[in-house]
N, C-alpha and C. Protein backbone atom coordinates (compact mmCIF):
# COMPACT_ATOMS: atom_id res chain seq x y z
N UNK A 1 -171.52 -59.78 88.24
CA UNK A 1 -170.99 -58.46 88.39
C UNK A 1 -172.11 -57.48 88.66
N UNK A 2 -172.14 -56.71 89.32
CA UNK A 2 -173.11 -55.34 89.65
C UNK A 2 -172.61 -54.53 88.33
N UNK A 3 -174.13 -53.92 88.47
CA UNK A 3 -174.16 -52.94 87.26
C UNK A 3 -173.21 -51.84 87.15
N UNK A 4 -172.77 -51.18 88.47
CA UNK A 4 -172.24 -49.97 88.30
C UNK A 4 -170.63 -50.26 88.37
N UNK A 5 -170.97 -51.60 88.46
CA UNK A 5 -169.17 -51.72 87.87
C UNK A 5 -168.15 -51.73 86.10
N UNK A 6 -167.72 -50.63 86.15
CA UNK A 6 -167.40 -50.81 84.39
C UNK A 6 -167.14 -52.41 83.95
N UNK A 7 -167.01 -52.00 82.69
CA UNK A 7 -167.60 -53.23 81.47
C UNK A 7 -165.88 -53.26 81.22
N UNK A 8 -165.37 -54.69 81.39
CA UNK A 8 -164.33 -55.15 81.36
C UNK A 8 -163.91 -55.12 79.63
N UNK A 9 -163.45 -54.08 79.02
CA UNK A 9 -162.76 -53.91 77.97
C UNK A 9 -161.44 -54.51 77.66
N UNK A 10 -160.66 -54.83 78.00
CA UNK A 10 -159.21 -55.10 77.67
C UNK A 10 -158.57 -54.67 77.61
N UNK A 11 -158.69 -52.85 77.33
CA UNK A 11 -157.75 -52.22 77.08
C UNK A 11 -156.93 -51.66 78.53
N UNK A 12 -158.27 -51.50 79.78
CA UNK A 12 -157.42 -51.43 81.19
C UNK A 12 -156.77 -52.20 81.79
N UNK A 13 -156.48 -53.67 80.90
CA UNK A 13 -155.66 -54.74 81.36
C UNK A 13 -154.36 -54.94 80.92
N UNK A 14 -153.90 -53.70 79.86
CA UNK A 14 -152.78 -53.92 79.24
C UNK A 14 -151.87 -53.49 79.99
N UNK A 15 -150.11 -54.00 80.17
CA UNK A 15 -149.67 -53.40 80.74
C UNK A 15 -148.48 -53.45 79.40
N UNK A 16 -148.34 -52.09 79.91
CA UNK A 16 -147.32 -51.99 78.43
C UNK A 16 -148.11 -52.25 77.09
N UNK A 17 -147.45 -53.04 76.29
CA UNK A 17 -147.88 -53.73 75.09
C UNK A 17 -148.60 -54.94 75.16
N UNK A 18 -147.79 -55.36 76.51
CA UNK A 18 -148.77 -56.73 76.36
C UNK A 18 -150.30 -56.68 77.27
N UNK A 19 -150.97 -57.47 77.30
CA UNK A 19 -151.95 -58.31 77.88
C UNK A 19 -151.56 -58.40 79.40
N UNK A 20 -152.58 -58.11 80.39
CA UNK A 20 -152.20 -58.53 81.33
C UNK A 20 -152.05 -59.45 81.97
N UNK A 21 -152.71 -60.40 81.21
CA UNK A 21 -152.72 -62.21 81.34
C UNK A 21 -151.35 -62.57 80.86
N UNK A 22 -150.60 -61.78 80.07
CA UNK A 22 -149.43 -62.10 79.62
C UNK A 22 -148.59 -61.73 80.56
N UNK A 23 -148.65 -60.75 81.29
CA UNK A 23 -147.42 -60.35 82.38
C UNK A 23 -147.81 -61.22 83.50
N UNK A 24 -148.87 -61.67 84.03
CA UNK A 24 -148.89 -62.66 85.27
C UNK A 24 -148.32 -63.39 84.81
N UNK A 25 -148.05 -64.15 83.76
CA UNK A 25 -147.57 -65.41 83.59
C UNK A 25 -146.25 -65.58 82.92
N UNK A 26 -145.87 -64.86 82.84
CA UNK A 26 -144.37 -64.31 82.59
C UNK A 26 -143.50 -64.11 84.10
N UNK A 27 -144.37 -63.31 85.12
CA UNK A 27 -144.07 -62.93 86.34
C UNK A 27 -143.78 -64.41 87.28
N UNK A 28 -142.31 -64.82 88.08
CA UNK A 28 -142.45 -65.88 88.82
C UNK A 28 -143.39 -66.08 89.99
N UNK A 29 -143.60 -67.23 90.35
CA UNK A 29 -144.85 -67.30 91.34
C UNK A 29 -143.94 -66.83 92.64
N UNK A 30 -144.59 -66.28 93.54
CA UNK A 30 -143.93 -65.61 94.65
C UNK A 30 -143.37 -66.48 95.46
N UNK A 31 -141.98 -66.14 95.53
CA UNK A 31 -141.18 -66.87 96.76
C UNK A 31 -141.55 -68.85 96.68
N UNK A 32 -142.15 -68.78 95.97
CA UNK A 32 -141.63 -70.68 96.39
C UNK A 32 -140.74 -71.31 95.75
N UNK A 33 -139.97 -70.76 94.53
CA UNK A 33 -138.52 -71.11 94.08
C UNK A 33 -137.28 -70.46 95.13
N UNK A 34 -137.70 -69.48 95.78
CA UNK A 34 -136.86 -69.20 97.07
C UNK A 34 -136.20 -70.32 97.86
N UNK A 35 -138.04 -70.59 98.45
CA UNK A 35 -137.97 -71.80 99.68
C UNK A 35 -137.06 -72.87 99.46
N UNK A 36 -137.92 -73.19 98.00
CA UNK A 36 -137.33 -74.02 97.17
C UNK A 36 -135.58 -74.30 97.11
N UNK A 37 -135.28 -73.44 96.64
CA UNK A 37 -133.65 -73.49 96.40
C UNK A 37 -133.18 -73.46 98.27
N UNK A 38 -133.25 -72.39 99.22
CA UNK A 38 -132.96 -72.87 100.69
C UNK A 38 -132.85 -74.35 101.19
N UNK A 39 -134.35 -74.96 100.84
CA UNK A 39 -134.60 -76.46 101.39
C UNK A 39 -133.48 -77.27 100.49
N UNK A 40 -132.95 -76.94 99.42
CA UNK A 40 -132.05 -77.73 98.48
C UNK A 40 -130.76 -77.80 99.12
N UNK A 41 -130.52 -76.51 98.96
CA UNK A 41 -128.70 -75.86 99.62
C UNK A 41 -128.76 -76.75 101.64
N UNK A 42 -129.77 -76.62 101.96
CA UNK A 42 -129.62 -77.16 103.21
C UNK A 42 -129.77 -78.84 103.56
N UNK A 43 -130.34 -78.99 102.46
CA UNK A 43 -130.11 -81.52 102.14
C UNK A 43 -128.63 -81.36 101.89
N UNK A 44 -128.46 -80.61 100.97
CA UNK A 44 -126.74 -80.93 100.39
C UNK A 44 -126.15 -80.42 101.60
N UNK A 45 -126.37 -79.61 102.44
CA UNK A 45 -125.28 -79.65 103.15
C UNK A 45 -125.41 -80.57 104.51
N UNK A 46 -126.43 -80.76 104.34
CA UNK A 46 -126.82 -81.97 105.68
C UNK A 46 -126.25 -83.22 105.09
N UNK A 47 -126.41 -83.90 103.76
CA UNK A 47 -126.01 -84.68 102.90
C UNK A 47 -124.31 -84.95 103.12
N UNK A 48 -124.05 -83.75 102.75
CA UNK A 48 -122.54 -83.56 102.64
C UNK A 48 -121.39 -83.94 104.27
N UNK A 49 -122.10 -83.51 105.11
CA UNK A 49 -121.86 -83.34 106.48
C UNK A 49 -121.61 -84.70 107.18
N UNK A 50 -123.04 -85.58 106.54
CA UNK A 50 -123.06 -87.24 106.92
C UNK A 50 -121.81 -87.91 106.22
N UNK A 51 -121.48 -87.51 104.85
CA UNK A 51 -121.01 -88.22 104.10
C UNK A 51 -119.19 -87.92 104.78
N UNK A 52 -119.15 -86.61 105.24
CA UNK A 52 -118.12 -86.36 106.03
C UNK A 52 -117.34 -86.89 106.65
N UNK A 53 -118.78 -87.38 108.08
CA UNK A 53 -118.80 -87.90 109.06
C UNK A 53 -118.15 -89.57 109.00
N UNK A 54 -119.19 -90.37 107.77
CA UNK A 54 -119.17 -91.46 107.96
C UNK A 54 -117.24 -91.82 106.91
N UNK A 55 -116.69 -90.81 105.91
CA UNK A 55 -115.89 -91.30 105.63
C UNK A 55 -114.66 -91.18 106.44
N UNK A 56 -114.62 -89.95 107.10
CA UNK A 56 -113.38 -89.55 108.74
C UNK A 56 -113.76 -90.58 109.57
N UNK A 57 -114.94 -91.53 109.74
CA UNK A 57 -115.10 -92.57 110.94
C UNK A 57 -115.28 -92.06 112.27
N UNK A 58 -114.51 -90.94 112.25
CA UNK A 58 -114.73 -90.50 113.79
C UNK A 58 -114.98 -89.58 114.32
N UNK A 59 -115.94 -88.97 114.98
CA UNK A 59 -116.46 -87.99 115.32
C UNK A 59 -115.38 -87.05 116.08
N UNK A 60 -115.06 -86.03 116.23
CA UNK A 60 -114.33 -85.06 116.72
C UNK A 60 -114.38 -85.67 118.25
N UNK A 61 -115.39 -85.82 119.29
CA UNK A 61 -114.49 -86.71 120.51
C UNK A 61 -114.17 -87.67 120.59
N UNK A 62 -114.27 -88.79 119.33
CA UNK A 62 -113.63 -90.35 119.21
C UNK A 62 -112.26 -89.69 118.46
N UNK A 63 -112.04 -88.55 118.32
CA UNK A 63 -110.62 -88.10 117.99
C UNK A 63 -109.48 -87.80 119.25
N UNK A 64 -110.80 -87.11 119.66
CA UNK A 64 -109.53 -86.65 121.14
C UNK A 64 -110.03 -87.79 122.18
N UNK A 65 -110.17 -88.48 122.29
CA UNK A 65 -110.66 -90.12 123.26
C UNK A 65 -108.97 -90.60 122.90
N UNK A 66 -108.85 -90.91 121.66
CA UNK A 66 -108.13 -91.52 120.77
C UNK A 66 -106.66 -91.34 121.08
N UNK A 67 -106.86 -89.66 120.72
CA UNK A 67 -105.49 -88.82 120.90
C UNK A 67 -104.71 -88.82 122.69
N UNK A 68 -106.07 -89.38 123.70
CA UNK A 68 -105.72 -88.77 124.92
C UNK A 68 -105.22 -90.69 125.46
N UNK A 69 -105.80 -91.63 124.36
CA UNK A 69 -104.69 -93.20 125.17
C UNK A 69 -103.44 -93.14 124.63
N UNK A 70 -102.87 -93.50 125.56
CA UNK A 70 -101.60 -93.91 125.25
C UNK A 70 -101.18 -94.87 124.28
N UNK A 71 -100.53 -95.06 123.01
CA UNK A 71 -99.81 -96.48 122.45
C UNK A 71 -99.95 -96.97 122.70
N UNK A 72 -100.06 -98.08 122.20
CA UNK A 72 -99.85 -99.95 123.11
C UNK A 72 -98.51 -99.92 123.29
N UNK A 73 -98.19 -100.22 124.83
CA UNK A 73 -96.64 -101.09 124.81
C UNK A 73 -96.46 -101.95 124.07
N UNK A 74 -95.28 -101.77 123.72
CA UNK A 74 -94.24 -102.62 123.07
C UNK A 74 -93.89 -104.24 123.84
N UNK A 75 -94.45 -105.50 123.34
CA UNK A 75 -94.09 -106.41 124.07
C UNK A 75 -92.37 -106.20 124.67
N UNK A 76 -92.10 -106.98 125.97
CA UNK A 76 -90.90 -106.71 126.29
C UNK A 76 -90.01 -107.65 125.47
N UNK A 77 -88.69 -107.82 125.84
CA UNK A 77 -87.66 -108.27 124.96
C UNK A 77 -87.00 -108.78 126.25
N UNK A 78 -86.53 -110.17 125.76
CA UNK A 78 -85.50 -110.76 127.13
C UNK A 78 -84.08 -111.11 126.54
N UNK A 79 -83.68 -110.94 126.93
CA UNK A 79 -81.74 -111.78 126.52
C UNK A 79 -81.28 -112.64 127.94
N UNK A 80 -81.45 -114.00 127.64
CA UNK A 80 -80.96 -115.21 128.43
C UNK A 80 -79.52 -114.88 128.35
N UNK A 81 -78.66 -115.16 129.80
CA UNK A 81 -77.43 -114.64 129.31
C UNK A 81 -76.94 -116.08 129.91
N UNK A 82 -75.95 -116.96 129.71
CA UNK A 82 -75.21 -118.19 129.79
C UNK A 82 -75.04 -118.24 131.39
N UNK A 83 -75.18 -119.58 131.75
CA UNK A 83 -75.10 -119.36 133.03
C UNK A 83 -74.28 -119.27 133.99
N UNK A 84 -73.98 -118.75 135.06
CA UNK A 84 -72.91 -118.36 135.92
C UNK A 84 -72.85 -119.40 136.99
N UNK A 85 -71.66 -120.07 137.45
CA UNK A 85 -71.09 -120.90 138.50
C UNK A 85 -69.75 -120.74 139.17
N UNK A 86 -70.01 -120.32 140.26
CA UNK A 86 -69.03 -119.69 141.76
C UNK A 86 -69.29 -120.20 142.78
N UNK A 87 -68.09 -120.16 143.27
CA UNK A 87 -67.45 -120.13 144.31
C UNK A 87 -67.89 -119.51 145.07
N UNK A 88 -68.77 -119.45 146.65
CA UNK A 88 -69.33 -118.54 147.20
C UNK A 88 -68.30 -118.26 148.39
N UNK A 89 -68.43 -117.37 149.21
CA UNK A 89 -67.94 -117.09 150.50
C UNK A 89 -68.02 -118.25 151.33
N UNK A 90 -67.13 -118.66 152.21
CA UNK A 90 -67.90 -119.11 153.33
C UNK A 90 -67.09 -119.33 154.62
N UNK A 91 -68.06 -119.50 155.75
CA UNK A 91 -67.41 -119.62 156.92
C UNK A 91 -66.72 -120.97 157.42
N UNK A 92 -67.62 -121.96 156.76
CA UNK A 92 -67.30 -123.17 156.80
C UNK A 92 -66.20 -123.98 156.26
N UNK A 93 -65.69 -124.60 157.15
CA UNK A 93 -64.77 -125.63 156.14
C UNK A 93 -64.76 -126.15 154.63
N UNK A 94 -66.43 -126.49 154.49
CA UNK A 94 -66.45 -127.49 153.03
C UNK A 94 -66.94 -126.07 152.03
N UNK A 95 -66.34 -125.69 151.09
CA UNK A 95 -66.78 -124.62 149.83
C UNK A 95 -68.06 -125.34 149.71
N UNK A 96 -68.95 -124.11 149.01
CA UNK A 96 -70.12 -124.15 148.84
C UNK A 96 -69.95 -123.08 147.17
N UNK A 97 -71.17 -123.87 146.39
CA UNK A 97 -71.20 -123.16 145.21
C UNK A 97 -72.51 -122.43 144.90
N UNK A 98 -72.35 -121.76 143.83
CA UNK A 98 -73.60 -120.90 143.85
C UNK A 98 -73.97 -121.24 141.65
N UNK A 99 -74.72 -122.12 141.33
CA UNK A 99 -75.04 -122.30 139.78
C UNK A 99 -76.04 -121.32 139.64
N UNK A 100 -76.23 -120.32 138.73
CA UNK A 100 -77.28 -119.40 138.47
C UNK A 100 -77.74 -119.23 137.26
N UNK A 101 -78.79 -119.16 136.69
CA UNK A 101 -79.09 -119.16 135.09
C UNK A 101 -80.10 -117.36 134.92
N UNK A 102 -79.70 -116.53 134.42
CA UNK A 102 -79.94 -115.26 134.62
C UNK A 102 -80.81 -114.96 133.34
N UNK A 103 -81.74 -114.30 132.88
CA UNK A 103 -82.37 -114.09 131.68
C UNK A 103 -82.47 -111.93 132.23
N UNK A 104 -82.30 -111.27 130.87
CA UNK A 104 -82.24 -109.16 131.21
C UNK A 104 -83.64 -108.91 130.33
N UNK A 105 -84.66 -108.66 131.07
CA UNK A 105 -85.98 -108.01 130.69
C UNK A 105 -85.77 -106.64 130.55
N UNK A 106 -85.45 -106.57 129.07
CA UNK A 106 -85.37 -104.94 128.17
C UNK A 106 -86.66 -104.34 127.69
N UNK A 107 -86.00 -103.04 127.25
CA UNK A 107 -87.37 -102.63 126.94
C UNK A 107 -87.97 -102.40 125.34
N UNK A 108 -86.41 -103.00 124.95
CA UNK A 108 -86.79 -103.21 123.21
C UNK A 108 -85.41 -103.67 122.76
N UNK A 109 -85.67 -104.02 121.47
CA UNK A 109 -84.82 -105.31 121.07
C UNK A 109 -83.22 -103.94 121.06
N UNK A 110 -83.29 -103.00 120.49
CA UNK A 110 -81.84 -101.85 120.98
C UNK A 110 -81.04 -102.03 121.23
N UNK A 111 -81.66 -102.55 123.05
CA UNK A 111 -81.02 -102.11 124.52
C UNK A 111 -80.24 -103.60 124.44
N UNK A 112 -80.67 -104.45 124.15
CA UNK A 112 -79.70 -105.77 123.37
C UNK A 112 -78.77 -105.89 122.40
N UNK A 113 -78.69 -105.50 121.56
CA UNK A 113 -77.39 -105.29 120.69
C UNK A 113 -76.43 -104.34 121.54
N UNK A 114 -76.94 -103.02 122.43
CA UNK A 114 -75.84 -102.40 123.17
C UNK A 114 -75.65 -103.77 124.43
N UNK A 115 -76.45 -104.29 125.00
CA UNK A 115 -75.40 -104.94 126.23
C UNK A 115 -74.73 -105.73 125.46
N UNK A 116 -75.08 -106.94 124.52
CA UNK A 116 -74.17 -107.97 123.32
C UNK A 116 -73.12 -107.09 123.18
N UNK A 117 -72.78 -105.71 122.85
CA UNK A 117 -71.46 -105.27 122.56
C UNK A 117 -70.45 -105.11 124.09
N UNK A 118 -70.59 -105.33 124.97
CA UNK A 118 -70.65 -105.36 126.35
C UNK A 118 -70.53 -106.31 127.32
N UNK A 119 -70.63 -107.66 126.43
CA UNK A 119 -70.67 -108.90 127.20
C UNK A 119 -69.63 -108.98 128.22
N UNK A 120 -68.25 -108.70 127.74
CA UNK A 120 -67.64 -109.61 128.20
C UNK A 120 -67.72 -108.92 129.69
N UNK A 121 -67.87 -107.36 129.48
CA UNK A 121 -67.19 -106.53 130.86
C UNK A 121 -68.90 -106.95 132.03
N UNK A 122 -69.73 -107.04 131.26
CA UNK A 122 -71.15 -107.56 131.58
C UNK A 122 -70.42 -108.81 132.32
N UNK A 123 -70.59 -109.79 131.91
CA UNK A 123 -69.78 -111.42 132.72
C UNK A 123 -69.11 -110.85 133.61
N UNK A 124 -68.50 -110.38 133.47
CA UNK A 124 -67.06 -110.17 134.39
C UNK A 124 -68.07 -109.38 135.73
N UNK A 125 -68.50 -108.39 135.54
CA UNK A 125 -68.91 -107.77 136.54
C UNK A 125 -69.76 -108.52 137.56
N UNK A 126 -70.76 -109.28 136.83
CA UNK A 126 -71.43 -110.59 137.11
C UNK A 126 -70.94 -111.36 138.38
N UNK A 127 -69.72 -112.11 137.43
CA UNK A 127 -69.20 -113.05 138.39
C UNK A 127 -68.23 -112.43 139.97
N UNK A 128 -67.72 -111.23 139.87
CA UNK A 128 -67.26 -110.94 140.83
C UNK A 128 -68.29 -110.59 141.79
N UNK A 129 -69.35 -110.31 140.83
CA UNK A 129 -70.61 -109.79 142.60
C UNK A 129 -71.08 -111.24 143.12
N UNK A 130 -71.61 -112.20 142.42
CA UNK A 130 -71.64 -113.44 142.75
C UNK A 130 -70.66 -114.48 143.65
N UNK A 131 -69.49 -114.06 143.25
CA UNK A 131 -68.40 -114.62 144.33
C UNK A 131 -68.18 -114.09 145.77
N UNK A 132 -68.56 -112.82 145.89
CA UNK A 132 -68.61 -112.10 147.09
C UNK A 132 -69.63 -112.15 148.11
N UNK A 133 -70.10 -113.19 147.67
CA UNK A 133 -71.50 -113.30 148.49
C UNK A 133 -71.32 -114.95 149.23
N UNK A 134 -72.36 -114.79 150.30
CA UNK A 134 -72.31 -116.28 151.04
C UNK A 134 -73.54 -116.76 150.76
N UNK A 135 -73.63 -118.09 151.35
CA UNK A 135 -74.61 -118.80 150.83
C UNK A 135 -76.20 -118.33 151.61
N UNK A 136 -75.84 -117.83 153.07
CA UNK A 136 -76.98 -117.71 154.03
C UNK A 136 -77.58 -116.41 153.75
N UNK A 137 -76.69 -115.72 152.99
CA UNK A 137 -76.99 -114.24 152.50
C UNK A 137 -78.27 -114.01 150.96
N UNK A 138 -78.04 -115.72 150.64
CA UNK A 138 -78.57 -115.67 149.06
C UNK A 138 -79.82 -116.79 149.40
N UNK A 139 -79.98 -117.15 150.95
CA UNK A 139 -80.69 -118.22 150.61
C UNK A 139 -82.58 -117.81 150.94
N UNK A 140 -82.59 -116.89 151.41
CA UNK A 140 -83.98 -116.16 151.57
C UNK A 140 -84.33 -115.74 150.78
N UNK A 141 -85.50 -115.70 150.61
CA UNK A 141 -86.37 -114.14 149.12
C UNK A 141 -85.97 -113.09 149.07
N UNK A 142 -85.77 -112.92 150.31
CA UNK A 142 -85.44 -111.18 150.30
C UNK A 142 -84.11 -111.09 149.70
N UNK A 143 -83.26 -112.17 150.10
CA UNK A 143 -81.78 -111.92 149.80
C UNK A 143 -81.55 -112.48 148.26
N UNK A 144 -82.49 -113.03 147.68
CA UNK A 144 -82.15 -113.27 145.94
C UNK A 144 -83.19 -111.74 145.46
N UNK A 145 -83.73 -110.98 146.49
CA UNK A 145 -84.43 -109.64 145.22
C UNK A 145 -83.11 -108.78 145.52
N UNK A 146 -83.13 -109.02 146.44
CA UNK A 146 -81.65 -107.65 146.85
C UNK A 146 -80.60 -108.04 145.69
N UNK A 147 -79.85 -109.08 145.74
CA UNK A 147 -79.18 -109.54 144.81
C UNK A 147 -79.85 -109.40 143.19
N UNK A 148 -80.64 -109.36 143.03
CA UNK A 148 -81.67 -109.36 141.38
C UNK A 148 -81.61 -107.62 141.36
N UNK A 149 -81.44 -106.67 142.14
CA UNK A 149 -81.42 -105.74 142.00
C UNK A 149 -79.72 -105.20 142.29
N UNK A 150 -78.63 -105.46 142.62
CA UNK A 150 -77.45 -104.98 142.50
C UNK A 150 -77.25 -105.95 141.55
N UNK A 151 -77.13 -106.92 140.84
CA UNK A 151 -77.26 -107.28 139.83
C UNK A 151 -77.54 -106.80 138.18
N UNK A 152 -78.85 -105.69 138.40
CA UNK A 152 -79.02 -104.82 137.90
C UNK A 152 -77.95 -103.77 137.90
N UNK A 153 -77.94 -103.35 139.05
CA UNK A 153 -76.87 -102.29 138.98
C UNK A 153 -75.65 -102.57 138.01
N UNK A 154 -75.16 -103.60 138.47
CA UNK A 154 -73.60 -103.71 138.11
C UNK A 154 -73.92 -103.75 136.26
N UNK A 155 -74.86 -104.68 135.79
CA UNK A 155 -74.77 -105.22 134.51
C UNK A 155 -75.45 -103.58 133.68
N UNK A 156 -76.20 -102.82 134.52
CA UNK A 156 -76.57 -101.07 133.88
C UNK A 156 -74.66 -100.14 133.64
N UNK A 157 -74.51 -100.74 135.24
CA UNK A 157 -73.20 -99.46 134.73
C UNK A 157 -72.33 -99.42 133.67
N UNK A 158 -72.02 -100.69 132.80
CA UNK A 158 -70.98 -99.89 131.58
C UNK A 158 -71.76 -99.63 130.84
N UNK A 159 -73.10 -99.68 130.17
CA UNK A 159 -74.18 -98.84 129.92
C UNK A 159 -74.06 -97.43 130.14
N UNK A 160 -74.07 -96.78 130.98
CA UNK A 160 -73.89 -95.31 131.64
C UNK A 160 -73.95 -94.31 130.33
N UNK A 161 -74.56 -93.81 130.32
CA UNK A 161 -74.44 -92.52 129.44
C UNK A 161 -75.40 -92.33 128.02
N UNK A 162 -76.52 -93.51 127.99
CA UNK A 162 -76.92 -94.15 126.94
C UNK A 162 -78.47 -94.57 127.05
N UNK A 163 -79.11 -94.62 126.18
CA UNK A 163 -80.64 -95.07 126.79
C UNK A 163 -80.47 -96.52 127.16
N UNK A 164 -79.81 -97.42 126.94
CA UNK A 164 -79.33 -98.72 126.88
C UNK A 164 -79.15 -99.02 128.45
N UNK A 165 -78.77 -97.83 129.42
CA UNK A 165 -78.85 -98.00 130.77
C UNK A 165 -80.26 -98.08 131.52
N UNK A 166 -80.85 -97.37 130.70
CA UNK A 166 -82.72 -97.29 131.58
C UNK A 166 -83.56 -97.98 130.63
N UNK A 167 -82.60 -99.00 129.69
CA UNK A 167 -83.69 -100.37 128.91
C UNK A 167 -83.53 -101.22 129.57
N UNK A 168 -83.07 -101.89 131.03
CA UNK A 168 -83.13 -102.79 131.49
C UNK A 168 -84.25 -102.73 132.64
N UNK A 169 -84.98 -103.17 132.28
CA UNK A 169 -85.94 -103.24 133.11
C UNK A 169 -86.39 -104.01 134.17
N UNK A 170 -85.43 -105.44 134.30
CA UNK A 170 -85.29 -106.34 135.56
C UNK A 170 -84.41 -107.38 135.15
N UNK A 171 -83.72 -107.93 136.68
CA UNK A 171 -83.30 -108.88 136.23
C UNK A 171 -83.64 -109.99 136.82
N UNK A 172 -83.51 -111.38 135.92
CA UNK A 172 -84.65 -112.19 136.47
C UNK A 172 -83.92 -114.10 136.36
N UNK A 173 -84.65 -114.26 137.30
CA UNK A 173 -83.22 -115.83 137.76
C UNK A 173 -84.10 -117.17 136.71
N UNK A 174 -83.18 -117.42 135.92
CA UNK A 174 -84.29 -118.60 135.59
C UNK A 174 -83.42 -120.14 136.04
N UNK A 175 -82.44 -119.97 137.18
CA UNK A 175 -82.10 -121.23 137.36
C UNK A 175 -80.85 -120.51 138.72
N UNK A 176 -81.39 -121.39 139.51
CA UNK A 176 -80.53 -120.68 141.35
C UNK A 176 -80.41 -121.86 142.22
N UNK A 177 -78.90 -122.51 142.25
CA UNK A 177 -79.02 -123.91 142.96
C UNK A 177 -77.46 -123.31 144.03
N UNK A 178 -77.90 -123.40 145.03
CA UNK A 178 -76.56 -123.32 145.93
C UNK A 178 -76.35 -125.24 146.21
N UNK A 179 -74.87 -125.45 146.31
CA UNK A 179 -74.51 -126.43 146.65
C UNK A 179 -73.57 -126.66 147.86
């Protein structure tokens, strides 16, 4: 210490009553319980955020990814219907027959209990479109889709008015022998 600096008494160190060694150390240390508590509040919420993340599984665009596919279709549903044998048209002397084995690709098991209530007018409609036809008319590709599709028609219309009309979704030959 230089001389002309006063002689450290104690008494210019008091503050208040106490000691001034007593109020520094009473006094908190500046700002690093601040920092302190910030850096805390911000793990927990970074903490919290992961723990969020990983228990929702999915991040907000594996939500709308998710939200924007469609369902899985519904496997389809078939009803084999008994098979049909007619009498076809013809020009010829010797009759000619038409044996057909028909299976109705629906679009859920439903649209089946409504045609089953329906059978019989279903058959019936069946066999009269089948009889009206000739053999040279049914014997090309083109002429069994044409037929697979008024086929459709006829077996949709007592359906009419019902979702049971737009559950049929094709109709499909699983057995076609002209004789």
């Amino acid at each position: 210490m230089s001389k002309n600096a006063p002689k450290d008494t104690g008494a210019d160190r008091k503050v208040g009553n106490k000691p001034a060694e007593e109020a520094e150390a009473a006094a908190p240390p500046p700002r690093k319980r601040g920092k302190l508590v910030i850096l805390l509040l911000l793990s927990l919420l970074a903490g919290g955020g992961g723990a969020w993340h990983f228990l929702m599984g999915q991040s907000p665009a594996d939500a709308k990814e998710a939200a924007a596919k469609p369902p899985p279709a519904k496997p389809p549903a078939f009803l084999p219907l008994e098979a049909f044998t007619v009498n076809l048209q013809n020009d010829e002397t010797s009759p000619q027959y038409l044996q057909i084995g028909l299976s109705l690709k629906v679009s859920d098991s439903a649209v089946i209990e409504t045609i089953k209530l329906h059978m019989p007018e279903i058959r019936s409609r069946v066999l009269l479109l089948l009889s009206s036809k000739k053999a040279n008319d049914l014997s090309t590709p083109q002429g069994k889709q044409n037929l697979s599709l008024e086929l459709k028609r006829e077996i949709s219309q007592p359906l009419t008015g019902g979702p049971a009309a737009q559950g049929i979704v094709s109709v499909l030959f699983t057995s076609f022998v002209i004789q």
